[in-house]
Protein backbone atom coordinates (compact mmCIF):
# COMPACT_ATOMS: atom_id res chain seq x y z
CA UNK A 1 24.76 28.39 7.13
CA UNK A 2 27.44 27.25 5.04
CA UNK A 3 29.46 29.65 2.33
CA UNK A 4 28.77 28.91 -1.11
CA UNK A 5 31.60 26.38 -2.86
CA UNK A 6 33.89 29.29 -4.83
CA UNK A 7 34.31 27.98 -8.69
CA UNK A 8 37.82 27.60 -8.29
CA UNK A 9 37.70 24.87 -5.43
CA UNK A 10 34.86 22.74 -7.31
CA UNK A 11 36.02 19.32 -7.14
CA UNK A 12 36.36 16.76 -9.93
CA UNK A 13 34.17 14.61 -8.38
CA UNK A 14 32.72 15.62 -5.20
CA UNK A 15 33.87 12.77 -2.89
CA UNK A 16 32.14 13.20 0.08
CA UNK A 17 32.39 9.84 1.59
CA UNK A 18 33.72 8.90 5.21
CA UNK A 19 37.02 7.39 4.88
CA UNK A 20 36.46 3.62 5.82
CA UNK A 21 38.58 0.77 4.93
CA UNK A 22 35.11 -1.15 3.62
CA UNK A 23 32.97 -0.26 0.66
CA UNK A 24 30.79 2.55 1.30
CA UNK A 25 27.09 2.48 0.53
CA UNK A 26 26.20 3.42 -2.74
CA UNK A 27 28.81 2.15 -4.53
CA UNK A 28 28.56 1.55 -8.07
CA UNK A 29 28.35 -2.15 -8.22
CA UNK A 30 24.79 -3.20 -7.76
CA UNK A 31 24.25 -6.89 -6.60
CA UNK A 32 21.52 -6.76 -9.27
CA UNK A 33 24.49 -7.51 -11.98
CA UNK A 34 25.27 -10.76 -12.48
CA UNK A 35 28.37 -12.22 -13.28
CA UNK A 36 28.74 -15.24 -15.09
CA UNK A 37 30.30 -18.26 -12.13
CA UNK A 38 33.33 -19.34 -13.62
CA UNK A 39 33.38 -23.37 -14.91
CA UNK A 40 35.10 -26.01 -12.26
CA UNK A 41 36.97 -27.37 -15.20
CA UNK A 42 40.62 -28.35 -13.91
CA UNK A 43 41.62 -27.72 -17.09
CA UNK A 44 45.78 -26.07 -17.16
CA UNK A 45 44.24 -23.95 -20.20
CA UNK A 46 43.96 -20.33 -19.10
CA UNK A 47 40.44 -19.16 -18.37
CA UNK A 48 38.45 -16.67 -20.62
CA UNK A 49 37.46 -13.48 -18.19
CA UNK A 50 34.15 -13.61 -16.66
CA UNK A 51 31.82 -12.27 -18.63
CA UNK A 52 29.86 -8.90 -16.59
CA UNK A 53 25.94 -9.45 -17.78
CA UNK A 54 24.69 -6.11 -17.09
CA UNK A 55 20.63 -5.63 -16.58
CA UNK A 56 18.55 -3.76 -18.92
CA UNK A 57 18.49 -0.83 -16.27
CA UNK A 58 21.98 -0.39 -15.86
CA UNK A 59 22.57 -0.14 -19.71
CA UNK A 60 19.82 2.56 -19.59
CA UNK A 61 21.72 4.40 -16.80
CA UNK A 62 24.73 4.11 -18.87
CA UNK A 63 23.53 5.85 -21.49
CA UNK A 64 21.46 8.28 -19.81
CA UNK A 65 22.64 11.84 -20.54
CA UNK A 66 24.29 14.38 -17.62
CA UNK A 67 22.93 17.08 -19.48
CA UNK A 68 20.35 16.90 -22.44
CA UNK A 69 17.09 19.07 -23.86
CA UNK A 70 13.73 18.40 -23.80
CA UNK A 71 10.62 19.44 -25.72
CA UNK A 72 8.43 20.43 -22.71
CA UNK A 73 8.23 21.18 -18.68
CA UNK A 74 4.67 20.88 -18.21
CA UNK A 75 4.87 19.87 -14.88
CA UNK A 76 7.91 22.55 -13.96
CA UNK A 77 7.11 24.16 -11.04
CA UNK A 78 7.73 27.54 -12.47
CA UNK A 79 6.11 26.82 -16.00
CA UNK A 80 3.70 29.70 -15.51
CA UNK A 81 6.55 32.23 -14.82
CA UNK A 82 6.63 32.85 -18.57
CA UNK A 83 5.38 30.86 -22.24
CA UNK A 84 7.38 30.02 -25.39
CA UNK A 85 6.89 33.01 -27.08
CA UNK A 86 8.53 35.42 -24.15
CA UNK A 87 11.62 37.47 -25.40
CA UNK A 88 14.69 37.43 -23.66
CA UNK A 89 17.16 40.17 -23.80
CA UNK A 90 20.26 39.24 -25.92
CA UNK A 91 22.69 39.57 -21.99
CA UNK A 92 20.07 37.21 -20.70
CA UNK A 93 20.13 34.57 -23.82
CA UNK A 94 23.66 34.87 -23.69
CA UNK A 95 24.28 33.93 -20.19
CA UNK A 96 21.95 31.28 -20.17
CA UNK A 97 23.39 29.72 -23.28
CA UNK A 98 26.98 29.78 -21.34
CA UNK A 99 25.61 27.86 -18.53
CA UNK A 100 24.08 25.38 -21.17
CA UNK A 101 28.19 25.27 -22.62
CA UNK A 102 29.67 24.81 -19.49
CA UNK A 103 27.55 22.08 -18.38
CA UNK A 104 28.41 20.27 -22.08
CA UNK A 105 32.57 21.03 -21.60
CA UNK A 106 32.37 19.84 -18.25
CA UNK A 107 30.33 16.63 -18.47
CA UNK A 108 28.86 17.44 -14.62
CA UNK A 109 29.55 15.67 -12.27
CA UNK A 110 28.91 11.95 -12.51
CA UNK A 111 25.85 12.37 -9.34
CA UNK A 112 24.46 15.16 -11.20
CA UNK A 113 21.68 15.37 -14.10
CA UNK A 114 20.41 18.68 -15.99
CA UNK A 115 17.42 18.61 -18.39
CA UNK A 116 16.71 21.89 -20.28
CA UNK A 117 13.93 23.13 -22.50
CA UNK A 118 15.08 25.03 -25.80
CA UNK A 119 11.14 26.03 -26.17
CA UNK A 120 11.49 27.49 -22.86
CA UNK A 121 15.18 28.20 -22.37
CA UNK A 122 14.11 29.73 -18.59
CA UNK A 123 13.40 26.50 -16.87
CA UNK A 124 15.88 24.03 -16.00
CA UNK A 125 15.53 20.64 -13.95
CA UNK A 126 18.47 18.98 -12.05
CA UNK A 127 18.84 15.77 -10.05
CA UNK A 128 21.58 15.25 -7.40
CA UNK A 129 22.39 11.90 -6.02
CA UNK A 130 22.99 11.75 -2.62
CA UNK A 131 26.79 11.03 -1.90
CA UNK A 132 28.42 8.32 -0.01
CA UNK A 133 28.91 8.79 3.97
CA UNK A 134 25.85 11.09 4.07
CA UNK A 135 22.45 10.52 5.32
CA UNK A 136 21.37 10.99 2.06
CA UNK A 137 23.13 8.38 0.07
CA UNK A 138 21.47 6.36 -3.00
CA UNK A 139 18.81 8.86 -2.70
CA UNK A 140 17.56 11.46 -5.87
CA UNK A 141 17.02 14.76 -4.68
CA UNK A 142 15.29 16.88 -7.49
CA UNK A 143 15.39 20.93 -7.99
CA UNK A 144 12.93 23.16 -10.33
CA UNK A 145 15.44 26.17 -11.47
CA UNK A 146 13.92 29.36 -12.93
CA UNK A 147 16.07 32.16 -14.69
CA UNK A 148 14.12 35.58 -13.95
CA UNK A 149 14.35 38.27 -16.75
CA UNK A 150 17.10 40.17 -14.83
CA UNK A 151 19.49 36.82 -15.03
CA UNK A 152 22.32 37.22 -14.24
CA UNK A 153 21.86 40.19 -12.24
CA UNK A 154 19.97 37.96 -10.04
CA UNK A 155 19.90 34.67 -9.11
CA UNK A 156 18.26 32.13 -10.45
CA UNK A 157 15.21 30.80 -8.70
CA UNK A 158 15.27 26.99 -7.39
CA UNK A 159 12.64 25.13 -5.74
CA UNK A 160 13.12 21.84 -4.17
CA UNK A 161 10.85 18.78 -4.96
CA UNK A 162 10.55 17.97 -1.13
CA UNK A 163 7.21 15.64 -1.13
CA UNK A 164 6.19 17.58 1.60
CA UNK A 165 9.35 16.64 3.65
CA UNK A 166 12.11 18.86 5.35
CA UNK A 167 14.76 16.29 4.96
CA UNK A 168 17.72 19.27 5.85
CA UNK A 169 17.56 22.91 7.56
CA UNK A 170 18.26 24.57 4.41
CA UNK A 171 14.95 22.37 2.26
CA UNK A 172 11.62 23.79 3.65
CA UNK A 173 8.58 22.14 2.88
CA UNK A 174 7.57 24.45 0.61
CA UNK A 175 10.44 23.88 -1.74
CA UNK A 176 12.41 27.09 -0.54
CA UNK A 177 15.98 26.34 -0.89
CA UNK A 178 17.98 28.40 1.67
CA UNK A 179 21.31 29.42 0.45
CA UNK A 180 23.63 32.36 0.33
CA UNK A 181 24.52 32.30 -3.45
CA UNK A 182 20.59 32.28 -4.09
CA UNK A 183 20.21 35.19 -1.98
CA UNK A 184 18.33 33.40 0.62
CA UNK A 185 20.41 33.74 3.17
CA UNK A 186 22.67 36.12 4.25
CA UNK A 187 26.89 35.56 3.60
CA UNK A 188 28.95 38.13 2.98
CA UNK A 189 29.89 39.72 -0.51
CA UNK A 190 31.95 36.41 -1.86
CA UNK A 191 29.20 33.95 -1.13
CA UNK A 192 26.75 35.38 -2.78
CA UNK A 193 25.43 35.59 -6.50
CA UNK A 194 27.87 37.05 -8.29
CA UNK A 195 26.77 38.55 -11.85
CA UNK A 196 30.17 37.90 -13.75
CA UNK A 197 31.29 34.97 -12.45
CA UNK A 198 28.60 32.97 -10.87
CA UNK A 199 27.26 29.84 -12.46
CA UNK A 200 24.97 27.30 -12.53
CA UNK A 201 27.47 24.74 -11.99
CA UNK A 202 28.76 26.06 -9.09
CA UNK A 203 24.90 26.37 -7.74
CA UNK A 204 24.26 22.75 -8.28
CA UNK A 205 27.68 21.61 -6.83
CA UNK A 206 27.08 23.79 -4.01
CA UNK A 207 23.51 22.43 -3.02
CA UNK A 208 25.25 18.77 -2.96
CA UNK A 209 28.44 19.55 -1.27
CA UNK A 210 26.80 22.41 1.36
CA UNK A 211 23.33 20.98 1.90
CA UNK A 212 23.37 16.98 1.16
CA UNK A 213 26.09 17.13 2.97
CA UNK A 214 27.48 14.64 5.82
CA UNK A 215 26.11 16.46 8.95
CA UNK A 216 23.47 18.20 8.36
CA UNK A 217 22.54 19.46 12.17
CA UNK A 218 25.14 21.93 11.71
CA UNK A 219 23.46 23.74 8.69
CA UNK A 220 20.74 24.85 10.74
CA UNK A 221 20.64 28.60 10.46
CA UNK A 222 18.23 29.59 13.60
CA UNK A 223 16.95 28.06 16.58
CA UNK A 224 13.50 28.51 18.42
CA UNK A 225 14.20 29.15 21.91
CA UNK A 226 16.88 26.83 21.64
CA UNK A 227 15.50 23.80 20.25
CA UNK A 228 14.88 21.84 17.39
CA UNK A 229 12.62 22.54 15.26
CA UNK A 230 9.65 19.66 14.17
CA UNK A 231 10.52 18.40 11.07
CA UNK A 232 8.80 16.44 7.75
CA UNK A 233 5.43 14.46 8.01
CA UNK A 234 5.15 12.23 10.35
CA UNK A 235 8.52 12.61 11.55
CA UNK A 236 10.20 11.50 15.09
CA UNK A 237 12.20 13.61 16.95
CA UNK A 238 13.58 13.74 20.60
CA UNK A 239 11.71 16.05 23.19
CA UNK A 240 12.74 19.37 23.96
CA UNK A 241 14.97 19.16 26.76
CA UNK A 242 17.44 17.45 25.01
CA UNK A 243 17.72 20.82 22.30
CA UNK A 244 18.71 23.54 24.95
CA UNK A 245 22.29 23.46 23.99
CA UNK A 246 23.24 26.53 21.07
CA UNK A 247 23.25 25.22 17.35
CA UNK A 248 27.49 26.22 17.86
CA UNK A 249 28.61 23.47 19.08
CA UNK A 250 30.23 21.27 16.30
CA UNK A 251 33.25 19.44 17.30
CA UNK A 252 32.35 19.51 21.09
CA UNK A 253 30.35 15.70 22.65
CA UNK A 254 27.15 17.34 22.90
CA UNK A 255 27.17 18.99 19.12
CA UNK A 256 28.15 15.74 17.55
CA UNK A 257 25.79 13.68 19.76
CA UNK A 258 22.89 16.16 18.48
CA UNK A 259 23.93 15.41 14.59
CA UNK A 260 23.66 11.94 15.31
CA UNK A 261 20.31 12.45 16.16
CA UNK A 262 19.81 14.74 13.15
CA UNK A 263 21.00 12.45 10.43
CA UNK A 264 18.65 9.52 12.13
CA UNK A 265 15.87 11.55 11.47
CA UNK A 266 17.26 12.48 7.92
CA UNK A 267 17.37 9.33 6.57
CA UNK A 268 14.17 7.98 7.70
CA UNK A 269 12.99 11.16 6.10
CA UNK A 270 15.42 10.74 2.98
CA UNK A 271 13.54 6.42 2.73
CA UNK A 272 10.20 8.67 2.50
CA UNK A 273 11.79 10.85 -0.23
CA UNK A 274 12.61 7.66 -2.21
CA UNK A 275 9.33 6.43 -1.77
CA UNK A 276 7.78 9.52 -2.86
CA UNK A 277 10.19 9.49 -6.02
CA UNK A 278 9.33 5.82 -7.31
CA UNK A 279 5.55 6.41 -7.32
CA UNK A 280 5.95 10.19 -8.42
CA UNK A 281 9.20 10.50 -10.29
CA UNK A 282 9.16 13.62 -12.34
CA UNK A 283 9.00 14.19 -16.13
CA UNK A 284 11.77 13.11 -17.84
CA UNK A 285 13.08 11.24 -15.06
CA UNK A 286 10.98 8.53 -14.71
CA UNK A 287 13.09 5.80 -16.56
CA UNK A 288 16.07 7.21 -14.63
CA UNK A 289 14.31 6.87 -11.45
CA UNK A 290 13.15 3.18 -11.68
CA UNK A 291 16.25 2.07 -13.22
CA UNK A 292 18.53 3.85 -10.69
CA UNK A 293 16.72 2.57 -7.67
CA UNK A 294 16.71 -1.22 -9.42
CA UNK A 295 20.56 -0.64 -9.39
CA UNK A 296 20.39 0.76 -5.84
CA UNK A 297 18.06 -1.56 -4.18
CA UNK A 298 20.66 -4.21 -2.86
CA UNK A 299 23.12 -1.28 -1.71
CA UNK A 300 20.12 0.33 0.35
CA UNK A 301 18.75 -2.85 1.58
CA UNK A 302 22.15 -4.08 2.76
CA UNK A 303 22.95 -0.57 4.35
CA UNK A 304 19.65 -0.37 6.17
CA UNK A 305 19.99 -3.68 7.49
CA UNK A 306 23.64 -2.70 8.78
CA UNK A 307 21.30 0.59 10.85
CA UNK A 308 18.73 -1.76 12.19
CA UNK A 309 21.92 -3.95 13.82
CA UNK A 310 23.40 -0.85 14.83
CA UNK A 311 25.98 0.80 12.87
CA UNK A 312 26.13 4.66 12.71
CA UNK A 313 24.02 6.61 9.65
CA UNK A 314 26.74 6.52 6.40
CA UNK A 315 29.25 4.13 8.17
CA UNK A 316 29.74 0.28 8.33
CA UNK A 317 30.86 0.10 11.91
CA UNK A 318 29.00 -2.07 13.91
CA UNK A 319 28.52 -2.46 17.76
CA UNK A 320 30.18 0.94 18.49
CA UNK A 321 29.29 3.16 21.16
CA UNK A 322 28.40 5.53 18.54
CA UNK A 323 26.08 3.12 16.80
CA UNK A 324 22.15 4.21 16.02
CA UNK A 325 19.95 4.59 18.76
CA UNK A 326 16.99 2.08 19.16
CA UNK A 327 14.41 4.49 18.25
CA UNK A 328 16.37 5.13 14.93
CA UNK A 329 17.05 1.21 14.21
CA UNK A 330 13.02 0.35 14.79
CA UNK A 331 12.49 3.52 12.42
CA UNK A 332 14.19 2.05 9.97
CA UNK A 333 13.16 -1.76 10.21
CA UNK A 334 9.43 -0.51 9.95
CA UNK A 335 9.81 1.88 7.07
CA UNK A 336 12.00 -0.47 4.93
CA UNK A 337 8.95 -2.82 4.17
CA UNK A 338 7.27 -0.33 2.43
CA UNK A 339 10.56 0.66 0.64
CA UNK A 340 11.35 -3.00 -0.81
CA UNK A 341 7.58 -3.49 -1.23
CA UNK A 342 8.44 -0.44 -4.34
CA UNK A 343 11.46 -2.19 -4.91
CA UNK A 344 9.55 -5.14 -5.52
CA UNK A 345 7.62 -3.32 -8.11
CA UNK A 346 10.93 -2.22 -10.20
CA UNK A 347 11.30 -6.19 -10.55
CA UNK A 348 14.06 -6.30 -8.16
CA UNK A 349 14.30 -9.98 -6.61
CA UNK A 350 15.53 -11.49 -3.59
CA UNK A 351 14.78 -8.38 -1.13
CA UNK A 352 12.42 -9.72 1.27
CA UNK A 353 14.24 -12.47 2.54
CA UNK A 354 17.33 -10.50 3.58
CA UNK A 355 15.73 -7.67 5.07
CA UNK A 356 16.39 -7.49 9.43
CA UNK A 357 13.68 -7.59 11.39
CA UNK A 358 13.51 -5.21 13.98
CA UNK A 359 15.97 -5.33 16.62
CA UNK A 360 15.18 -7.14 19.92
CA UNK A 361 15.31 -5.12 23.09
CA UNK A 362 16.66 -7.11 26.00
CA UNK A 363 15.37 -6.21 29.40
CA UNK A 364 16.58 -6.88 32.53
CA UNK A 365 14.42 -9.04 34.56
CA UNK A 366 16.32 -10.06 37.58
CA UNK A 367 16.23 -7.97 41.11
């Protein structure tokens, strides 16, 4: 298990990406904008800029608030922890309020979106966009937060919208988020919740820079006799004899061969979890959740088809000896129909025809 990020080393804008020389996925600059084709005129007056025509869901995007309240949580995980009418202790209000301030001084993050409740200032919902060079990129990954009457002296409580998936180690399928500054796990005294100088900031950056992060194999906390635990519904994984090797073993051939394997599996799983977001996007999110996956759609399509030819999970090298396995490219062919068939939905056009088939296994047939 990972420490929790300390305040002090939050970055501006949690770059996670792999450094590449080509544009990583995810980028902002959706192929569903449309720029204007400059005339053919060979004209020697100078020509006016090209004129950027953004679409309806990228205007809503750009206007869509990091942090903003809302008038109910009905469908808050944790809306029957308390009611409208439930006094807080003045500590408690104050703290709370704080963590409201610092998310309006700071801005957030640019991947990360807060909704509060001033009805019921003890519920909280954020969304964290998976970052570049992860197995998680493009995708929304939303969290229930809870502030117990004893906040700060606790925690806050955080469940995970999972869908019924366990897309990392430290996301069960129960929503359980496993992490040292939620008291979840054990870390020693500076990586966990601390009273005075803890914040919800630094929980949220922490979840995307510790959890969603680039290799998630090595976040796995325990073992069961050595091997892998099964993971998500309907989810692949390879058999038990190729998990005897100790969960310490990043940086060596076999550790690194093992994440490979892991982050396959995570973004099959992470495809489900977008999926499960378009035709169940929480309240308050929903706009945000078609529109961003309209702006998405080419991005995901164009670095799913790069999988299914080969290239490694969250990289654009093709043909390498570290490129997906066949299982993983097949995986991903398959399971892509069914994600452009909801991208279809959103309105977004000209998906179908460039999606890759399936790749072709060759077989030797001569003696």
């Amino acid at each position: 298990m990972e420490p929790a990020v300390d305040k002090k080393d939050i970055p501006a804008d949690l770059e996670m990406g792999m450094s590449t020389t080509d544009q990583p996925w995810g980028c902002p600059n959706s192929s569903s904008n449309r720029t204007s084709k400059p005339s053919r005129n060979s004209s020697s007056h100078p020509r006016a800029p090209l004129e950027v025509v953004s679409s309806a869901q990228a205007n809503f995007l750009r206007h869509f608030k990091r942090f903003d309240t809302v008038e109910d949580f009905s469908d808050h995980h944790y809306v029957s922890n308390g009611n409208a009418s439930k006094q807080h202790s003045k500590t408690w209000v104050k703290k709370v309020q704080v963590d409201w301030k610092i998310f309006l001084e700071n801005n957030l993050p640019e991947t990360i979106f807060v909704r509060t409740c001033e009805s019921r200032m003890d519920l909280m919902r954020a969304v964290i966009i998976g970052a570049e060079g992860t197995p998680y990129h493009d995708g929304l990954f939303f969290f229930d937060i809870h502030f117990p009457d004893n906040y700060p002296s606790v925690p806050p409580m955080v469940h995970y919208h999972s869908g019924g998936l366990r897309i990392n180690p430290n996301l069960y399928t129960s929503g359980k988020v496993c992490l040292s500054l939620l008291g979840t796990w054990n870390g020693n005294t500076r990586e966990q919740w601390l009273p005075r100088e803890s914040t919800m900031l630094q929980l949220l950056v922490s979840i995307q820079a510790l959890i969603l992060n680039q290799k998630p194999y090595f976040n796995e906390p325990s073992y069961e006799q050595g091997r892998l635990r099964a993971w998500g519904k309907g989810a692949w994984a390879p058999g038990p004899k190729q998990f005897l090797t100790k969960i310490r073993t990043k940086g060596t051939p076999s550790g690194e061969a093992y994440s490979k394997v892991y982050s396959e599996n995570v973004y099959i799983l992470s495809l489900r979890t977008m999926v499960y977001g378009m035709r169940k996007p929480p309240k308050h999110f929903e706009e945000f959740v078609r529109s961003h996956y309209f702006e998405r759609a080419h991005d995901i399509v164009k670095a799913s088809n790069a999988y299914i030819e080969g290239a490694p999970v969250g990289s654009l090298v093709k043909g390498t000896s570290q490129g997906g396995s066949m299982q993983f490219r097949n995986e991903v062919a398959v399971f892509m129909k069914t994600v452009v068939d909801e991208f279809v939905k959103l309105g977004v056009n000209e998906l179908e025809d460039i999606l890759e088939p399936p790749p072709v296994i060759h077989t030797n047939t001569s003696r």
